[in-house]
Protein backbone atom coordinates (compact mmCIF):
# COMPACT_ATOMS: atom_id res chain seq x y z
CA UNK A 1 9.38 58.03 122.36
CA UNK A 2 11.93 57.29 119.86
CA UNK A 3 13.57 54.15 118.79
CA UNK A 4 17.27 52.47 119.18
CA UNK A 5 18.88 50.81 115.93
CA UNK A 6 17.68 47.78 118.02
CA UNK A 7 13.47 48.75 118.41
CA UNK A 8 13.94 49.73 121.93
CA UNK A 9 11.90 52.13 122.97
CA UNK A 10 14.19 55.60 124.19
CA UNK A 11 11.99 57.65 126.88
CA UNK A 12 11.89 60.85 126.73
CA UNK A 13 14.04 63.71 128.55
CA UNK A 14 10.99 64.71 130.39
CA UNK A 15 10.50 61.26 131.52
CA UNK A 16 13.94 60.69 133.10
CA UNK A 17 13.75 64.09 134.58
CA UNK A 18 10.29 62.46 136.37
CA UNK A 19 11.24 59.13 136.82
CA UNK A 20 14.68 60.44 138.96
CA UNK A 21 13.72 63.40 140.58
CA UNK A 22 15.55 65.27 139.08
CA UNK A 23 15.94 69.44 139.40
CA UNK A 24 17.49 71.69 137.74
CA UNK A 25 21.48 73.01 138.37
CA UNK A 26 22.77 76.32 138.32
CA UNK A 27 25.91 75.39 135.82
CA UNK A 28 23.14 74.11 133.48
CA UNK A 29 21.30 70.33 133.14
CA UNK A 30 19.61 68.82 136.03
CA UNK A 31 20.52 66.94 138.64
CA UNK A 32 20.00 65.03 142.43
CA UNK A 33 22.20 63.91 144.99
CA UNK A 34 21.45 60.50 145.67
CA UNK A 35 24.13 59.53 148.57
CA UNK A 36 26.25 60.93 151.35
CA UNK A 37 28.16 59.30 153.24
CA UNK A 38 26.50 59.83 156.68
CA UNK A 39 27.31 57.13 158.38
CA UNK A 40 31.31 58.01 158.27
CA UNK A 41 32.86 61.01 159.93
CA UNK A 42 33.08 64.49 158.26
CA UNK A 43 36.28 65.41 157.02
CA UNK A 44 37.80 68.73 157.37
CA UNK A 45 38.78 70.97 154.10
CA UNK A 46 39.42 73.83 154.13
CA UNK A 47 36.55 75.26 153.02
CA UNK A 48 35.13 73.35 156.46
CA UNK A 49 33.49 70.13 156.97
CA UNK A 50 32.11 68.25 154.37
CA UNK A 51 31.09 64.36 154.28
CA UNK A 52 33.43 62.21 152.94
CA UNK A 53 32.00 61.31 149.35
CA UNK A 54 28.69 62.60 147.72
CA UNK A 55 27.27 61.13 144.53
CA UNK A 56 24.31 62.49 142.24
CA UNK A 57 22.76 61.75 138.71
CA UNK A 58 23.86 64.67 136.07
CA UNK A 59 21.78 65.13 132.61
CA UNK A 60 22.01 66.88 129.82
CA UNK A 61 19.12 67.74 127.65
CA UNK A 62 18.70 69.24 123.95
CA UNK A 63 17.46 72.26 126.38
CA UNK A 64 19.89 72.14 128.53
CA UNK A 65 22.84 71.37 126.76
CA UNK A 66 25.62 72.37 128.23
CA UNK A 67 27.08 72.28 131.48
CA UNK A 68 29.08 75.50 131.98
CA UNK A 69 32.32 76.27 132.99
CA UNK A 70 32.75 75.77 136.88
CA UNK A 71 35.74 74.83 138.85
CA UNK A 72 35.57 72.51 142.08
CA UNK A 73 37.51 72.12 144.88
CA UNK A 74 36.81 68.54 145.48
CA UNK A 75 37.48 65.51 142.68
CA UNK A 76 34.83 64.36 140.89
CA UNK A 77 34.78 60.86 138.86
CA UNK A 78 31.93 60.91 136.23
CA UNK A 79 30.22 57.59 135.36
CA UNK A 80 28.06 57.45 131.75
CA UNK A 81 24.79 56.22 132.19
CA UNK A 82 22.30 56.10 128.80
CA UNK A 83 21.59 58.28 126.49
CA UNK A 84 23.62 61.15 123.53
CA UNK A 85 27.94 61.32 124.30
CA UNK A 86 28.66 63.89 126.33
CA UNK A 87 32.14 66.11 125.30
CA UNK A 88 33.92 67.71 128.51
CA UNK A 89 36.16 70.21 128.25
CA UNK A 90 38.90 70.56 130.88
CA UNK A 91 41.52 73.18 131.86
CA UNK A 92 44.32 72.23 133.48
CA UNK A 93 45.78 75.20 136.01
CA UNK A 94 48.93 75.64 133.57
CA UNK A 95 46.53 75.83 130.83
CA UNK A 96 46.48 72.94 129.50
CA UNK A 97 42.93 72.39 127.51
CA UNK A 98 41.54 68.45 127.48
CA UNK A 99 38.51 67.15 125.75
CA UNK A 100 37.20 63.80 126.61
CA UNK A 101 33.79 62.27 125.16
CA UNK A 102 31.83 60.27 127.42
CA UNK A 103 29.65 57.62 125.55
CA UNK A 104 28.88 54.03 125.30
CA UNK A 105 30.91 54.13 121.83
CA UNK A 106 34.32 52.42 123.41
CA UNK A 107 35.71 51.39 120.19
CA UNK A 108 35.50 54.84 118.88
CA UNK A 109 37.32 55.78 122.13
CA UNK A 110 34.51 57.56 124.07
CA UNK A 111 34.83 56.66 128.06
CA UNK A 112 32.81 55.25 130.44
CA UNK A 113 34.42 56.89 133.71
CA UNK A 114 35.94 60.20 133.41
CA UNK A 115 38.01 61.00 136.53
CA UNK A 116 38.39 65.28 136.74
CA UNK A 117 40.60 66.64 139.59
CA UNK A 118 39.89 69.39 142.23
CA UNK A 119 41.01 72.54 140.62
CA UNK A 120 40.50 72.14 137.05
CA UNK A 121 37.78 74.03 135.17
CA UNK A 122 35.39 71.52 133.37
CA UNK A 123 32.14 72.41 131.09
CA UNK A 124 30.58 69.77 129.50
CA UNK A 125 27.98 69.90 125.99
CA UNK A 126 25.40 67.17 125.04
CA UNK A 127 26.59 65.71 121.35
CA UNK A 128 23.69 65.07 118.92
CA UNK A 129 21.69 61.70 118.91
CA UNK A 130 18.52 59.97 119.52
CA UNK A 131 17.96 60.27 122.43
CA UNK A 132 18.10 64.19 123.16
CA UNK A 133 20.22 63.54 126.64
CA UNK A 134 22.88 62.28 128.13
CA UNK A 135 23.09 60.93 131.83
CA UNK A 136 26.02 60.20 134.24
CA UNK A 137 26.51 59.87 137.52
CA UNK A 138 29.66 61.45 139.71
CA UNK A 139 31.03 61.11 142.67
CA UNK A 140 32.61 63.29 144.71
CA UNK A 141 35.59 63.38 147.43
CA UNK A 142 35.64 64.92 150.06
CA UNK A 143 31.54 65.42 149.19
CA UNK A 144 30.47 68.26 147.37
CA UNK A 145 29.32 71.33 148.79
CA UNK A 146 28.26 74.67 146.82
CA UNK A 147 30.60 76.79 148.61
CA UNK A 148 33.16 74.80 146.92
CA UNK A 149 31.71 75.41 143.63
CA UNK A 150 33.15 78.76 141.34
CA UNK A 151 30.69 79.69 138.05
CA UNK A 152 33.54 80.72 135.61
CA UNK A 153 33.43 84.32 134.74
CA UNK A 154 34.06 84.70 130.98
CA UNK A 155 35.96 88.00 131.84
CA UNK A 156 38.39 86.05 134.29
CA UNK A 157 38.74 83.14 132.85
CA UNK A 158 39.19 84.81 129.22
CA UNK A 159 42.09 86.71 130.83
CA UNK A 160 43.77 84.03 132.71
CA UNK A 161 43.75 81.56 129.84
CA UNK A 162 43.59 83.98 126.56
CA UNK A 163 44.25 80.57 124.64
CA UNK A 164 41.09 79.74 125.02
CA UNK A 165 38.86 82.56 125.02
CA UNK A 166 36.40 81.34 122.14
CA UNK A 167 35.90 77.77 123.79
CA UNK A 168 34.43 80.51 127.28
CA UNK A 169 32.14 82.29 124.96
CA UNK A 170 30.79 79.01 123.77
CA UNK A 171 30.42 77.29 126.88
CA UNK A 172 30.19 80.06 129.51
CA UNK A 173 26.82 82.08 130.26
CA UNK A 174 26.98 85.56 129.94
């Protein structure tokens, strides 16, 4: 374990990983979903029924850095937890190319909540720091479901947005 500026002990990536049961997610990190709502009605998308909010725990680790470009249908509000800042970057359909760092660091203007739309492509990096992680939380309306999930394609999205074709290579897997 490392130490905070204030002597308080930092566990380790491993141990969060344990401690939540946490596994690992295709678009990078780890992760678990820790609610649905069952006891509410489905609602109908049209990708088909899905509950009506989902939440998990998301983390980042110096090996597992980045969370790679993926687009979802649904939209997702992002809560930071503990640990290293975590930068998002965010597409807008028209292009449009946002970066917001998540972090406990308010004065310096990094955010707490981070709300991301359905239908805006989002890849997210751990920043350096002590801790070697970054956690948040998100939750998701109407819940998530994988089918509503797209990996971004460095090919397609490279085309689409040319703008940003070196910010894909970085944060895209091959």
């Amino acid at each position: 374990m490392t130490t905070n500026t204030i002597d308080k002990p930092i566990p380790s990536a491993e141990s969060v990983i344990a401690a939540l049961s946490l596994e690992p997610h295709m678009e990078g990190g780890f992760y678990r979903r820790t609610f649905q709502t069952d006891h509410h009605a489905m609602v109908e998308t049209a990708g088909g029924r899905r509950y009506l909010m989902t939440s998990i725990y998301y983390l980042l680790t110096k090996d597992s850095p980045i969370g790679h470009f993926h687009l979802n249908q649904s939209d997702i509000v992002h809560y930071y937890h503990v640990g290293d800042a975590i930068q998002y970057s965010l597409i807008f359909p028209d292009g449009t190319l946002k970066t917001v760092v998540m972090g406990s660091d308010i004065i310096a203007g990094q955010c707490l909540q981070l709300h991301v739309p359905g239908g805006v492509w989002k890849a997210s990096q751990l920043t350096s720091g002590l801790a070697g992680y970054g956690l948040i939380s998100e939750a998701v309306s109407p819940g998530y479901d994988f089918a509503d999930m797209e990996m971004g394609s460095q090919q397609k999205l490279s085309e689409q947005f040319p703008e940003h074709t070196e910010l894909f290579e970085k944060l895209m897997r091959e």
